[in-house]
Protein backbone atom coordinates (compact mmCIF):
# COMPACT_ATOMS: atom_id res chain seq x y z
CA UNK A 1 90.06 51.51 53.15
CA UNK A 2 88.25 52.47 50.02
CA UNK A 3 86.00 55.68 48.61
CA UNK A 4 82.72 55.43 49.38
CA UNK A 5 80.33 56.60 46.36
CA UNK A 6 76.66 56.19 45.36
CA UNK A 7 75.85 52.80 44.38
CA UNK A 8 74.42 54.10 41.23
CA UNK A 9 76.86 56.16 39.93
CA UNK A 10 78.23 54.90 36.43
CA UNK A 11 82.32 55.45 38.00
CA UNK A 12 81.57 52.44 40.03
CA UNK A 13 81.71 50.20 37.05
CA UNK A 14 84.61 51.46 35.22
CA UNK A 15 86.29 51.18 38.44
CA UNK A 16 85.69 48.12 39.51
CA UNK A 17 86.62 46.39 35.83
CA UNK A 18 89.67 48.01 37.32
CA UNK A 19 89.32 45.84 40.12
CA UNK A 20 89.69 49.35 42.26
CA UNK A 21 88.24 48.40 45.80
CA UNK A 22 85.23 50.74 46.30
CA UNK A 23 82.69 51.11 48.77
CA UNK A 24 78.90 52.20 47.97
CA UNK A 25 77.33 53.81 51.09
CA UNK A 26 74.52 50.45 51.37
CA UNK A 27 77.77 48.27 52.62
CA UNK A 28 79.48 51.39 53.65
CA UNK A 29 77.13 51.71 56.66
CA UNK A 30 77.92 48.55 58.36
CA UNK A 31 81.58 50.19 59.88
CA UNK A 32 81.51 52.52 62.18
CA UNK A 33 84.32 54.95 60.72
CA UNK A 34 84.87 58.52 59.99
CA UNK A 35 85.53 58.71 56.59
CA UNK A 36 87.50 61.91 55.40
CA UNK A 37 84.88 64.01 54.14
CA UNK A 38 86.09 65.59 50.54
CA UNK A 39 83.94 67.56 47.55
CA UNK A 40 84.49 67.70 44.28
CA UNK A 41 83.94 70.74 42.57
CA UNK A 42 83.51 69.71 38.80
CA UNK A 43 83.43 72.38 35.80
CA UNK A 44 84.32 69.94 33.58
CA UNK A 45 82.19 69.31 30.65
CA UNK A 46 82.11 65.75 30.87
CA UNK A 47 81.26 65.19 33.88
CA UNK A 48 81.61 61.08 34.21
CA UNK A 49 84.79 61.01 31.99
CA UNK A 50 86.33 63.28 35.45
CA UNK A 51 84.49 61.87 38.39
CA UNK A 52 85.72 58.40 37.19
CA UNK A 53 89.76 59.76 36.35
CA UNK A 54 89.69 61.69 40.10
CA UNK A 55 87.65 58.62 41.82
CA UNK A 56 90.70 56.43 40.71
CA UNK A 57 93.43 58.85 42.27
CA UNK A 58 91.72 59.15 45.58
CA UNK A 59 91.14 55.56 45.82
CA UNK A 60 95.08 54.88 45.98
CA UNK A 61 94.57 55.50 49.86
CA UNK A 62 94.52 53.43 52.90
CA UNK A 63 92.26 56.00 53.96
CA UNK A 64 88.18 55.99 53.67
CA UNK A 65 86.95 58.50 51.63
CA UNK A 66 83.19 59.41 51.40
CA UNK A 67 82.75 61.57 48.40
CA UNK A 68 80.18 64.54 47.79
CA UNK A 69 79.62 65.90 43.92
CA UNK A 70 79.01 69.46 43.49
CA UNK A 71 78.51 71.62 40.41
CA UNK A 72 77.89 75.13 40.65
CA UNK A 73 73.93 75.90 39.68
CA UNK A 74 71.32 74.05 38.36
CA UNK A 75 71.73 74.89 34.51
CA UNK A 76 71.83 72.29 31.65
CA UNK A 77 74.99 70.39 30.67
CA UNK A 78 75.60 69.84 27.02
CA UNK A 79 77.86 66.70 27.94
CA UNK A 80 76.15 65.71 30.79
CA UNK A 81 72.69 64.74 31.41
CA UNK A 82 70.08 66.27 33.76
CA UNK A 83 68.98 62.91 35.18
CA UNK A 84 72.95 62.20 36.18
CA UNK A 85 73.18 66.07 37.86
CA UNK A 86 70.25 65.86 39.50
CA UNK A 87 71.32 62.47 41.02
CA UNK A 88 74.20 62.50 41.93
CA UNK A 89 75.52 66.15 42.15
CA UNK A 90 74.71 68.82 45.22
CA UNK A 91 74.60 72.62 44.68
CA UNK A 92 75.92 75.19 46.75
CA UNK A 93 73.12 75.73 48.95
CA UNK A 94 72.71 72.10 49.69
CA UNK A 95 76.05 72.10 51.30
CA UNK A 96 76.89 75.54 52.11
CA UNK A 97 76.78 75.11 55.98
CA UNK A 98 78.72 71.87 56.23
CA UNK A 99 82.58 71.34 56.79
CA UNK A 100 84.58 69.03 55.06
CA UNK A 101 88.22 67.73 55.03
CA UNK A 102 89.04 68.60 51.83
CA UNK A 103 88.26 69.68 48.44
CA UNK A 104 88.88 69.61 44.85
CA UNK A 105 88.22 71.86 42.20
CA UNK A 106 88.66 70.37 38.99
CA UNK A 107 89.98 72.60 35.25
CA UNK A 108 87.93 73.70 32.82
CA UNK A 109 87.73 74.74 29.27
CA UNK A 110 87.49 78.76 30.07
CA UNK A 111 91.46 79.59 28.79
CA UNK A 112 90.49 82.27 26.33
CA UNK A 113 87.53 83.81 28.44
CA UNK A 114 88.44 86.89 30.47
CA UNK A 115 87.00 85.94 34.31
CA UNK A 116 84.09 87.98 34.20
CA UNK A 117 82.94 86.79 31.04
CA UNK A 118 82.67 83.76 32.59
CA UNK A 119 78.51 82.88 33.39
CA UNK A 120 79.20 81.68 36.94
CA UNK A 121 82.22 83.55 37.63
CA UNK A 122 80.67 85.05 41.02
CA UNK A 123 79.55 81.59 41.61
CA UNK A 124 82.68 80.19 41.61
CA UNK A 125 84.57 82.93 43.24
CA UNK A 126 81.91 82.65 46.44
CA UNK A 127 82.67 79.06 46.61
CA UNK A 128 86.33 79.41 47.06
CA UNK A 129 86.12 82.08 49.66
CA UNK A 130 83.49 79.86 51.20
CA UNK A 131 86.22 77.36 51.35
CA UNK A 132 88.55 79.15 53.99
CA UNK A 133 86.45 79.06 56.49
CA UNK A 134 85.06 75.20 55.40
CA UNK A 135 87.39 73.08 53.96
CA UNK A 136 91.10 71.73 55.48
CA UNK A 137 92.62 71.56 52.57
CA UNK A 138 91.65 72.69 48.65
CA UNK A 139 93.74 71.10 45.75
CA UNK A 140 92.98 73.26 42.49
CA UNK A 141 93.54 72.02 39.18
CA UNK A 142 94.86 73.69 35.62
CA UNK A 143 92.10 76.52 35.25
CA UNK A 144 90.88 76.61 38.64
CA UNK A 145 94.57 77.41 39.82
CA UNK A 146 94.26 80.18 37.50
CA UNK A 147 90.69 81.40 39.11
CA UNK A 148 92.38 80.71 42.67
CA UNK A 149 95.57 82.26 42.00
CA UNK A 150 93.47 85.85 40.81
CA UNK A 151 90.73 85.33 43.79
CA UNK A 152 93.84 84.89 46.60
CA UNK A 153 96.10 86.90 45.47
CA UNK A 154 95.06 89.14 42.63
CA UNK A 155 97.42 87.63 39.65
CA UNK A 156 96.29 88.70 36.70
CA UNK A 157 95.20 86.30 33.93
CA UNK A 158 98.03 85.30 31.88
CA UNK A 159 96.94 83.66 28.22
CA UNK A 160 99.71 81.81 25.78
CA UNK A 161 99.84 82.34 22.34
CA UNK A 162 99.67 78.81 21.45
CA UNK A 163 98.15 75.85 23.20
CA UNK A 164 100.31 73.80 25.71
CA UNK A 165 99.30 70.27 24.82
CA UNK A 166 100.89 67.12 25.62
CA UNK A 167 103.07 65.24 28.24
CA UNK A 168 106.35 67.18 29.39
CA UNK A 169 108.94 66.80 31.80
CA UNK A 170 109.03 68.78 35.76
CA UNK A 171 111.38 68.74 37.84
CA UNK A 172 111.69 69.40 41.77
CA UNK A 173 112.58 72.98 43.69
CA UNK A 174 114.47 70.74 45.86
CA UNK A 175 114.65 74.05 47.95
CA UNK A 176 111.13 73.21 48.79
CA UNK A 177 111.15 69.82 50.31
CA UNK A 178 107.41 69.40 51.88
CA UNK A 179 105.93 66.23 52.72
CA UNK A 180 103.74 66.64 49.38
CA UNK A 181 106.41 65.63 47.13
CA UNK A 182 107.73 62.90 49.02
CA UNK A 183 108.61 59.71 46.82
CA UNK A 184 108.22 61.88 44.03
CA UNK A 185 110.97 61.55 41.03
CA UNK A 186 113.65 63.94 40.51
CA UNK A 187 112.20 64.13 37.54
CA UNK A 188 108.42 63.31 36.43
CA UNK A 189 105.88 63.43 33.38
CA UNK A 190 102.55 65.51 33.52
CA UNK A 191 100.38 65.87 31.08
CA UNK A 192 99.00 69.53 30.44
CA UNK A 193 96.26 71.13 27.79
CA UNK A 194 95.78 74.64 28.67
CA UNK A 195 96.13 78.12 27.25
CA UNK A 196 96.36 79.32 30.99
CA UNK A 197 100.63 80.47 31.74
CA UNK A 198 102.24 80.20 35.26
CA UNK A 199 105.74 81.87 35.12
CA UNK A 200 107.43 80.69 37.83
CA UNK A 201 108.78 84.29 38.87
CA UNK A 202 105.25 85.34 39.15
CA UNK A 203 104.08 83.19 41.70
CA UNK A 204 107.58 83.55 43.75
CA UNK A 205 107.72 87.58 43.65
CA UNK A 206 104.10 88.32 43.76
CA UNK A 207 103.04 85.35 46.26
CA UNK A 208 103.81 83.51 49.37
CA UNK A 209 103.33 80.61 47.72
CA UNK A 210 105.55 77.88 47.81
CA UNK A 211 107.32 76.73 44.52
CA UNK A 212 107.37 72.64 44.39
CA UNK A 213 108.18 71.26 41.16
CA UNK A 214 108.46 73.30 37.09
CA UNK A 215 109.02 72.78 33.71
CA UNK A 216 111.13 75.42 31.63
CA UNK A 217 108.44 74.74 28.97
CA UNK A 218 105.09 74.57 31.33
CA UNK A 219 106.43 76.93 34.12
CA UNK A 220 105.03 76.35 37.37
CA UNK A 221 103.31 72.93 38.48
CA UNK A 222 102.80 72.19 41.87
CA UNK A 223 101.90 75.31 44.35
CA UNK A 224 101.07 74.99 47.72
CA UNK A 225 100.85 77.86 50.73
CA UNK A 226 102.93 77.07 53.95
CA UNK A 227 100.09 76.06 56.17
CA UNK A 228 99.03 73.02 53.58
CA UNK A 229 95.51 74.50 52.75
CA UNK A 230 95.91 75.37 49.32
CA UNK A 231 97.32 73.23 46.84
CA UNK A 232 98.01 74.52 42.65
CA UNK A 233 98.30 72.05 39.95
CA UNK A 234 99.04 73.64 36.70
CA UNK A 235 98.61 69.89 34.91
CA UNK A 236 96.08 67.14 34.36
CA UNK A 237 97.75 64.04 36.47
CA UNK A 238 94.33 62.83 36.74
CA UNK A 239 93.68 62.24 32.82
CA UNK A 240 93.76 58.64 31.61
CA UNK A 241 95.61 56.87 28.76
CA UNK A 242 92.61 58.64 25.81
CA UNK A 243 92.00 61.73 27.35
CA UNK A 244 94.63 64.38 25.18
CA UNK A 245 93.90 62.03 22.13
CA UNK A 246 89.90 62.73 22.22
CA UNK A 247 91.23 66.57 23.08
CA UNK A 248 92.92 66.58 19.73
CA UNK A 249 90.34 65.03 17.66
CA UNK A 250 87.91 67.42 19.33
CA UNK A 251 89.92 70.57 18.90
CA UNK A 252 90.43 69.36 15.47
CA UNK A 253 86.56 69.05 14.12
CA UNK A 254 85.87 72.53 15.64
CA UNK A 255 88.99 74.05 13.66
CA UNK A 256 91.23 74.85 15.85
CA UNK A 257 94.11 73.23 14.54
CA UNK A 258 95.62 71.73 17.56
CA UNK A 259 98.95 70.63 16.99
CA UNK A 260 99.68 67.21 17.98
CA UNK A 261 99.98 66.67 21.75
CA UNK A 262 103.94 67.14 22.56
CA UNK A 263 105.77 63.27 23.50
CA UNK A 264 102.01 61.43 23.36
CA UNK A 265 101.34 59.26 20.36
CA UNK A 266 104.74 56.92 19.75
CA UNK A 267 106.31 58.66 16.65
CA UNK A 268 103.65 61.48 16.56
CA UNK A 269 101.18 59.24 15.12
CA UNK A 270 97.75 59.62 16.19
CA UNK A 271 96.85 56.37 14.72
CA UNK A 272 99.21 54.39 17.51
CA UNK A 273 98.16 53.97 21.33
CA UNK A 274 99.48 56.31 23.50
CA UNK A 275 101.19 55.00 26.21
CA UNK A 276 100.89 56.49 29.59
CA UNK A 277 103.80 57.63 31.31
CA UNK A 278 102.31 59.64 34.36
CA UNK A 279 100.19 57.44 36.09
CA UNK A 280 102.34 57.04 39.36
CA UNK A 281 103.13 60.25 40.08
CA UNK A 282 99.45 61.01 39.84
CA UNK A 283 98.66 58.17 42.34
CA UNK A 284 101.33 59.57 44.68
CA UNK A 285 100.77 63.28 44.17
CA UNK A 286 97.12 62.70 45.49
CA UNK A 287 98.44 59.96 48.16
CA UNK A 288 100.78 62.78 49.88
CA UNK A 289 97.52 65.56 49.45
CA UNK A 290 95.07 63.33 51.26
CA UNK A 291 97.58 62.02 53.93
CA UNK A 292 99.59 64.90 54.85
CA UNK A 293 97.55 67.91 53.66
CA UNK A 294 94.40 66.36 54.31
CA UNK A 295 94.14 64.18 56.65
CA UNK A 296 97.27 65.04 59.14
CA UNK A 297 95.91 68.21 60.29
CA UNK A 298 92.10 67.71 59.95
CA UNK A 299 90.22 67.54 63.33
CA UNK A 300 88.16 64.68 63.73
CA UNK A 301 85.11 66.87 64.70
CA UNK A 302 84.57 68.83 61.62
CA UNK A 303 82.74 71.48 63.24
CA UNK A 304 86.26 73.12 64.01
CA UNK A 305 87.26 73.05 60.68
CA UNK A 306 87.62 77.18 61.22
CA UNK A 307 91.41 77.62 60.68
């Protein structure tokens, strides 16, 4: 079964040139199904660039999805335009007294900003908490482990030096076997661009956390608490084939001397294609979340979502 979206929304068309099978709610209403019911917390900038990259990974499901936008208050978006927020995105209080199977709450470009410099920090921080009592199952991505991680269980904000930027190698904690990992690699590429740092001791002394999959280079990865409500992932398995290469050039015209993204562009040169090298363990990664974190222990009557 596919996502269900709004028939306007401009994902549907890069998807479907993808020949991704999609539902809009107009044809969607002709089954009588539940559809799992998941929101999608963006704070990225561009908005459409990440509703279409996450669209794609939840649409490698045999389950229905029906999908609900949020973004956390009403102000202006210098990447995204008013008309596409106001038509397509919820806020808080639209939603604040509904239950849903899961949730996703995407990165965003707040490395170097302590959390309460943040404008919507207490926005953000209400919405998690919120989430306990309303969601089955949250899957939290680069910053917004970060955020999680300090809101849960009081980590500190740890910065690097240096930008991680590129694609790198993880490997399992094949201690940790969970159904989340299953059909996974031994080993597996992720690409990461963050100034956020997730030592892997951290999270196993001051946490409960379990550890899935690291990197000696990026640290921790995949995260995910013993009852399969929160998930962590330190990466970006959702970016597509452009995404680190318009990162660079971006970083670039603004002066911050971004080094080339790490085992990227073939031979280090940005004038090549990248290839992408990560693209099924994305599709699995979010496969295992919505089957066996998701929708394995969800009740069918949302209303006792209160775990």
């Amino acid at each position: 079964m596919p996502i269900r979206i709004s028939d306007e929304l401009p994902a549907v068309q890069f998807l479907r040139k993808e020949k991704i099978f999609i539902m809009t709610y107009s044809h969607s209403n002709m089954y009588e199904i539940r559809p799992l019911r998941i929101l999608l917390l963006n704070l990225m900038p561009k908005k459409i660039d990440t509703e279409t990259q996450i669209l794609r990974l939840l649409s490698n499901s045999s389950l229905q999805i029906d999908i609900q936008l949020l973004r956390v208050d009403k102000r202006e978006s210098r990447h995204t335009s008013m008309h596409h927020l106001n038509s397509f995105y919820c806020t808080f209080e639209d939603i604040q007294y509904q239950q849903f199977d899961g949730m996703i709450v995407t990165g965003a470009p707040l490395g170097l900003l302590d959390f309460n410099n943040i404008a919507y920090w207490q926005q953000i921080k209400y919405i998690i908490e919120w989430a306990k009592e309303h969601i089955t199952s949250t899957l939290f991505i680069c910053w917004a482990v970060q955020a999680a991680l300090n809101i849960f269980y009081k980590l500190p904000k740890e910065t690097r030096k240096n930008k991680l930027f590129g694609v790198y190698e993880h490997h399992l904690v094949h201690s940790s076997y969970t159904p989340l990992t299953r059909g996974f690699d031994d080993n597996f590429l992720v690409p990461h661009s963050r100034y956020a740092e997730f030592p892997s001791h951290r999270i196993f002394n001051s946490t409960d956390l379990e550890l899935l999959a690291e990197s000696e280079i990026t640290g921790a990865y995949l995260i995910a608490s013993r009852d399969k409500r929160l998930v962590f992932v330190t990466g970006h398995p959702e970016y597509d084939a452009m995404t680190l290469k318009n990162e660079y050039y971006r970083d670039n015209i603004a002066g911050l001397k971004t080094s080339i993204p790490v085992n990227y562009f073939p031979n280090d040169d940005p004038q090549l294609t990248p290839y992408v090298t990560w693209r099924s363990h994305g599709n699995m990664l979010f496969s295992n979340w919505l089957n066996y974190y998701v929708y394995q222990i969800t009740p069918y009557d949302l209303d006792e979502v209160h775990l």
